[in-house]
N, C-alpha and C. Protein backbone atom coordinates (compact mmCIF):
# COMPACT_ATOMS: atom_id res chain seq x y z
N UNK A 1 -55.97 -31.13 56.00
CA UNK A 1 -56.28 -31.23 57.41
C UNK A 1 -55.06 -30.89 58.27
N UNK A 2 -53.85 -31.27 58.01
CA UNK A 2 -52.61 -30.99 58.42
C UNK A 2 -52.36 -29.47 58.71
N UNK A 3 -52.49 -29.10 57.67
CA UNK A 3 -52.32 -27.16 58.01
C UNK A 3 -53.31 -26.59 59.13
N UNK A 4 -54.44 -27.68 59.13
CA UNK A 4 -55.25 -26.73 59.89
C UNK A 4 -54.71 -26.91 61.16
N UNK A 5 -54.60 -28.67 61.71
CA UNK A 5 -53.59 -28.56 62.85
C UNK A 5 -52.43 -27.41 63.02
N UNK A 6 -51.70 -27.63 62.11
CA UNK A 6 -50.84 -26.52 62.13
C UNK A 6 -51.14 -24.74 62.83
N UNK A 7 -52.57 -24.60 62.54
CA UNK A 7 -52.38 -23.39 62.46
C UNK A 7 -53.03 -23.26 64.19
N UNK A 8 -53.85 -24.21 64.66
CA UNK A 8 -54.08 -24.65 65.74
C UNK A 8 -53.79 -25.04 66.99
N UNK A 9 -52.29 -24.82 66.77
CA UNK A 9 -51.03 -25.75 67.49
C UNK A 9 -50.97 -24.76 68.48
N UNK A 10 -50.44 -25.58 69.61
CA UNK A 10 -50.09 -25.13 70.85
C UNK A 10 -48.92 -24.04 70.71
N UNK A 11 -47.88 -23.78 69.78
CA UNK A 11 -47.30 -22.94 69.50
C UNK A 11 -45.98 -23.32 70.02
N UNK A 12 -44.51 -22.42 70.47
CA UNK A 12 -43.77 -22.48 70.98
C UNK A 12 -43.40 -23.19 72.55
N UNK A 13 -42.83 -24.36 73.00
CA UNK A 13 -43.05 -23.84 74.55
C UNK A 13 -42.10 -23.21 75.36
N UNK A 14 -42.82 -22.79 76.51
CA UNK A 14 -42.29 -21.93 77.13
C UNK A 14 -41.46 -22.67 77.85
N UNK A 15 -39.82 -22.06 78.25
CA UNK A 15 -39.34 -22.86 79.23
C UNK A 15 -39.15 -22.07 80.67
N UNK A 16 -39.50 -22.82 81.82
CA UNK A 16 -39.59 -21.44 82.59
C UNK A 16 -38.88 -21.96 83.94
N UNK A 17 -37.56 -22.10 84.04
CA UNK A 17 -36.58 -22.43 84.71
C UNK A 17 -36.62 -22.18 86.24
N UNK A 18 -37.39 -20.83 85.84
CA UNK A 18 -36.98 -19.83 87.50
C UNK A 18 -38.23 -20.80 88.64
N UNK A 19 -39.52 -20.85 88.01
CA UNK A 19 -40.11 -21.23 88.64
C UNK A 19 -40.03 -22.95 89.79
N UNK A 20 -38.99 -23.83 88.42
CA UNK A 20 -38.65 -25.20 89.02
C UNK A 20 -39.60 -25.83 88.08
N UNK A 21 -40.68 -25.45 87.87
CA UNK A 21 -41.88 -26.28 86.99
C UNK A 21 -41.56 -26.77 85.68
N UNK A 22 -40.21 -26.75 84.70
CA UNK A 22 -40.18 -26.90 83.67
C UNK A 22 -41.04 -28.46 83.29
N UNK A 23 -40.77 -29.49 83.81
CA UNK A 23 -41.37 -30.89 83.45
C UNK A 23 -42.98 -30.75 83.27
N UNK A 24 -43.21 -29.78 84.55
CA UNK A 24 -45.18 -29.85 84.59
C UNK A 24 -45.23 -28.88 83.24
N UNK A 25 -44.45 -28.04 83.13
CA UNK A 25 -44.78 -27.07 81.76
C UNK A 25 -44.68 -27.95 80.83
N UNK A 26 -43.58 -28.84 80.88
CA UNK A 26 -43.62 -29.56 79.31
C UNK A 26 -44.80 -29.90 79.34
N UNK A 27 -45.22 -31.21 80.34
CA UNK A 27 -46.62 -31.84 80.20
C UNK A 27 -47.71 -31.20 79.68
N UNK A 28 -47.98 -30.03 80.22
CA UNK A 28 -49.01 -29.20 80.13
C UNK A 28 -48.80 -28.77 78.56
N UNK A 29 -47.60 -28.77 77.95
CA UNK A 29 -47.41 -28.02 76.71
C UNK A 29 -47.99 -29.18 75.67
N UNK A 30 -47.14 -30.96 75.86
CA UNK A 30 -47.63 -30.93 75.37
C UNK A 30 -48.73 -32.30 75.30
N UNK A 31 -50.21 -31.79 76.13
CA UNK A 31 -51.23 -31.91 76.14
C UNK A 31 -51.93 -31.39 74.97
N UNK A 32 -51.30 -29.86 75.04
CA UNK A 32 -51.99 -29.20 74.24
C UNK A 32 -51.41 -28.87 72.35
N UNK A 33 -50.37 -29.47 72.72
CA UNK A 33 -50.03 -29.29 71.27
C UNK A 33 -50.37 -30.12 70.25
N UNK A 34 -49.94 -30.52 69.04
CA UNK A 34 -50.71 -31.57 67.71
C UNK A 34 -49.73 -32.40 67.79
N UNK A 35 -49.83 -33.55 67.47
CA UNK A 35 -49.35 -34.64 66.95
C UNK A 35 -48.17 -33.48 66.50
N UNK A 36 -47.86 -33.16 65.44
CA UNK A 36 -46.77 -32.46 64.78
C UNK A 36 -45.93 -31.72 65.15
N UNK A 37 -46.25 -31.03 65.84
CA UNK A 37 -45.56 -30.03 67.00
C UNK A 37 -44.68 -31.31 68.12
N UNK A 38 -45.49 -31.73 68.87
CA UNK A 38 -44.61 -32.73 69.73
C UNK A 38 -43.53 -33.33 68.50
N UNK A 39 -43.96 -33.99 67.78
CA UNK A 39 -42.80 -34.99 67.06
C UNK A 39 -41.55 -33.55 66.59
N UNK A 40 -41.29 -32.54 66.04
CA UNK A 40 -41.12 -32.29 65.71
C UNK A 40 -39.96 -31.63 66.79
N UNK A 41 -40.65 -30.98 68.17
CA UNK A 41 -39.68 -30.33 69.34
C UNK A 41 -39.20 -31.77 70.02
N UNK A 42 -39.50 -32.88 70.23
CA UNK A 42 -38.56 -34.02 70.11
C UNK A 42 -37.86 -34.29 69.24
N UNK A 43 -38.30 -34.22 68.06
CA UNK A 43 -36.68 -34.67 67.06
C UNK A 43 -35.66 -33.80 67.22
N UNK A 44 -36.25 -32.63 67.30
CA UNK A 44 -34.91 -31.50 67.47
C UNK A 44 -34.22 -31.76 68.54
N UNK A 45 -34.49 -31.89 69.74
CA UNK A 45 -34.08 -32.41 71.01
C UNK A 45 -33.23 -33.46 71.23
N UNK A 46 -34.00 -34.84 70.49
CA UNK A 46 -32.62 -35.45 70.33
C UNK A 46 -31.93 -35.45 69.33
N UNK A 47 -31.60 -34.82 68.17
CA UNK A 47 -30.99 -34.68 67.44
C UNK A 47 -29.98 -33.96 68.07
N UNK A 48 -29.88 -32.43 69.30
CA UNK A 48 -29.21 -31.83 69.82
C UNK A 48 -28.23 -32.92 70.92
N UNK A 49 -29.13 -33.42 71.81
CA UNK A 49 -28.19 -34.03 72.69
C UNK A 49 -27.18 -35.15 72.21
N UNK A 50 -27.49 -35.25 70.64
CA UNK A 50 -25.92 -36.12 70.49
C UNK A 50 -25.07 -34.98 70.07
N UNK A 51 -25.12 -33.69 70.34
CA UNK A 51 -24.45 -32.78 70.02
C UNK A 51 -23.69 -32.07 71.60
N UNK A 52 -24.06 -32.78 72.30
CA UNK A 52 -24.33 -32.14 73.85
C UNK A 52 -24.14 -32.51 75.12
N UNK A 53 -22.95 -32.16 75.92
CA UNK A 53 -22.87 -32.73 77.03
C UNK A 53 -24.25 -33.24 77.76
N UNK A 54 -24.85 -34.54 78.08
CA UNK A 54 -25.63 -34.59 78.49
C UNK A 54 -25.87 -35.76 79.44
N UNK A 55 -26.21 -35.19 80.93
CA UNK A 55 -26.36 -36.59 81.90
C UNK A 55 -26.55 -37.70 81.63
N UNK A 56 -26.39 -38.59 82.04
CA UNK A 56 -26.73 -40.11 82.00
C UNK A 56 -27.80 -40.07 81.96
N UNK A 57 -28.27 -39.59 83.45
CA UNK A 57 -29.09 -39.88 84.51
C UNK A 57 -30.55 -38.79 83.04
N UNK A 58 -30.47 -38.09 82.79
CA UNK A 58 -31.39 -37.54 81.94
C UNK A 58 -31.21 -38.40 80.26
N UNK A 59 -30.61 -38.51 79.84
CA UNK A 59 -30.74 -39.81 78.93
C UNK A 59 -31.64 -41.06 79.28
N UNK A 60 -31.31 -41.66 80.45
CA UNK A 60 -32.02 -42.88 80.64
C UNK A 60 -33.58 -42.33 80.92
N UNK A 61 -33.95 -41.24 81.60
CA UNK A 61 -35.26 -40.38 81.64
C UNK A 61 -35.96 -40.38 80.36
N UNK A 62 -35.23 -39.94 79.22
CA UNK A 62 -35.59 -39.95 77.74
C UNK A 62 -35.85 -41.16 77.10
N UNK A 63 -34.57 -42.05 77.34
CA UNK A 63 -34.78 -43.46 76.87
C UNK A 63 -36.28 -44.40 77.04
N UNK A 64 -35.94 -44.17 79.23
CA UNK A 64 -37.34 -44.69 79.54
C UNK A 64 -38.82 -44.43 79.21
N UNK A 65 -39.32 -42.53 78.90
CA UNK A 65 -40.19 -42.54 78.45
C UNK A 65 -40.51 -42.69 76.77
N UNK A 66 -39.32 -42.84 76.20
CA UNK A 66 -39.78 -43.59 74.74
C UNK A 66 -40.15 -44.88 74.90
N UNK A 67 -39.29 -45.75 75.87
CA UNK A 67 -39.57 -47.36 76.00
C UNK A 67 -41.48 -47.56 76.23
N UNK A 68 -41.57 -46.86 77.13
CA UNK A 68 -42.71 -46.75 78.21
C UNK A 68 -44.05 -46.27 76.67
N UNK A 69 -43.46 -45.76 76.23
CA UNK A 69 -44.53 -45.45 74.61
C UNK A 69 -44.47 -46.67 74.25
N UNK A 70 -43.51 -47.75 73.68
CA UNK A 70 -43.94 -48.40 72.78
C UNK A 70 -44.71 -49.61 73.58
N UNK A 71 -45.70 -50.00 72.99
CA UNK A 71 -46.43 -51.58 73.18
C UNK A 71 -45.61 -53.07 73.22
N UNK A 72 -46.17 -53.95 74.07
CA UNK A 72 -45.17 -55.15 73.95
C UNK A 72 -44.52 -55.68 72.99
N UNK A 73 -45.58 -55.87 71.60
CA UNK A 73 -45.23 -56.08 70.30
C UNK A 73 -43.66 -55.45 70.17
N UNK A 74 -44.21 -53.87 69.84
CA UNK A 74 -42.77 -53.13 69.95
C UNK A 74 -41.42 -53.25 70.66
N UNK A 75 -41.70 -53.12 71.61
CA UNK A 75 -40.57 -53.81 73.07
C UNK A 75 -39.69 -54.77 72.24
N UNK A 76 -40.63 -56.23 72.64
CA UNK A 76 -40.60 -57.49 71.90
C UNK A 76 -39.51 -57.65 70.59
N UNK A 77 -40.01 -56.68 69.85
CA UNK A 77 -38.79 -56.64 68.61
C UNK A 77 -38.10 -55.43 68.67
N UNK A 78 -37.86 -54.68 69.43
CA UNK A 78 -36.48 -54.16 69.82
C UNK A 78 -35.73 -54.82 70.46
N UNK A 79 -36.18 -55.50 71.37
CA UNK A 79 -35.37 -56.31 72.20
C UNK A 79 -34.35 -57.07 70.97
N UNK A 80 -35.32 -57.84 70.69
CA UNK A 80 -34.81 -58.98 69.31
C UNK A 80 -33.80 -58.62 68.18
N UNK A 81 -33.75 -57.06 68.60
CA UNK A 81 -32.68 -56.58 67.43
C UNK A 81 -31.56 -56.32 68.15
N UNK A 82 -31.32 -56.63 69.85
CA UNK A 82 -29.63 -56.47 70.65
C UNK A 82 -29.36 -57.69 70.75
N UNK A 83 -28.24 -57.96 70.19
CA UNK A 83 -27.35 -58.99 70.66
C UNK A 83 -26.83 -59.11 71.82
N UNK A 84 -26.22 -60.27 72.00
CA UNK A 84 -26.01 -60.70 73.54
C UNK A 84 -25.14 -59.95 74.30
N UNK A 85 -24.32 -59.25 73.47
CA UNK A 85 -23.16 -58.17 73.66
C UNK A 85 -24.10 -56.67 73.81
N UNK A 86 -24.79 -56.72 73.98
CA UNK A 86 -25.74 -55.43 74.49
C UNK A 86 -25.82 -54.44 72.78
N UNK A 87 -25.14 -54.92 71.89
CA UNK A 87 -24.79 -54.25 70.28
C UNK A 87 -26.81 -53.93 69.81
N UNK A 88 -26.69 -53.01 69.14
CA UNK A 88 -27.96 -52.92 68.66
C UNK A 88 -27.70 -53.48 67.15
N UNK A 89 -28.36 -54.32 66.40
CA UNK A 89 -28.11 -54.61 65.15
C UNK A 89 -29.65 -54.61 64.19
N UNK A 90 -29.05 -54.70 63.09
CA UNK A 90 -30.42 -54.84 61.74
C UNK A 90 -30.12 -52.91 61.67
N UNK A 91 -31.35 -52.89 61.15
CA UNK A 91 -32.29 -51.41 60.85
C UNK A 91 -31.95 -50.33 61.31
N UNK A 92 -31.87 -49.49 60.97
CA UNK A 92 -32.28 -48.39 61.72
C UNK A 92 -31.17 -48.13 63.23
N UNK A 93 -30.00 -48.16 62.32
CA UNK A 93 -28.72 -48.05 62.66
C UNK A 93 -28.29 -46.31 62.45
């Protein structure tokens, strides 16, 4: 079933700077792309920006819409894994 997504996929996206629209393009991209495709042009993404001069102010953008994904549950025990010193600890270090 996987391949067939695959072959189905929204494809590359476009980035299209000149216009100003890049954010509505992402959205629009990915609406239309698979489960696999999104996870996949996000991992690369942040895998790059620890490679990469990169704003604050667009980090906390990234941060917030991962936060904003997970459910309270989730939240809940991320929270539970920073110490009082703001340190992230346990897992997935």
């Amino acid at each position: 079933m996987a391949w067939v997504l695959d072959e189905l996929g929204a494809g590359i996206p476009e980035a299209d700077t000149l216009t100003g629209r890049i954010r509505e393009d992402a959205a629009w991209w990915a609406d239309l792309a698979t489960p696999h495709e999104v996870e996949a042009y996000v991992a690369a993404g942040l895998r790059r920006i620890e490679r990469t001069a990169f704003c604050e102010a667009a980090r906390k953008r990234i941060f917030a819409a991962i936060w904003e994904s997970f459910g309270d549950a989730d939240r809940k025990a991320f929270l539970g894994r920073v110490d009082p010193a703001g340190r992230f600890t346990g897992r997935g270090r």
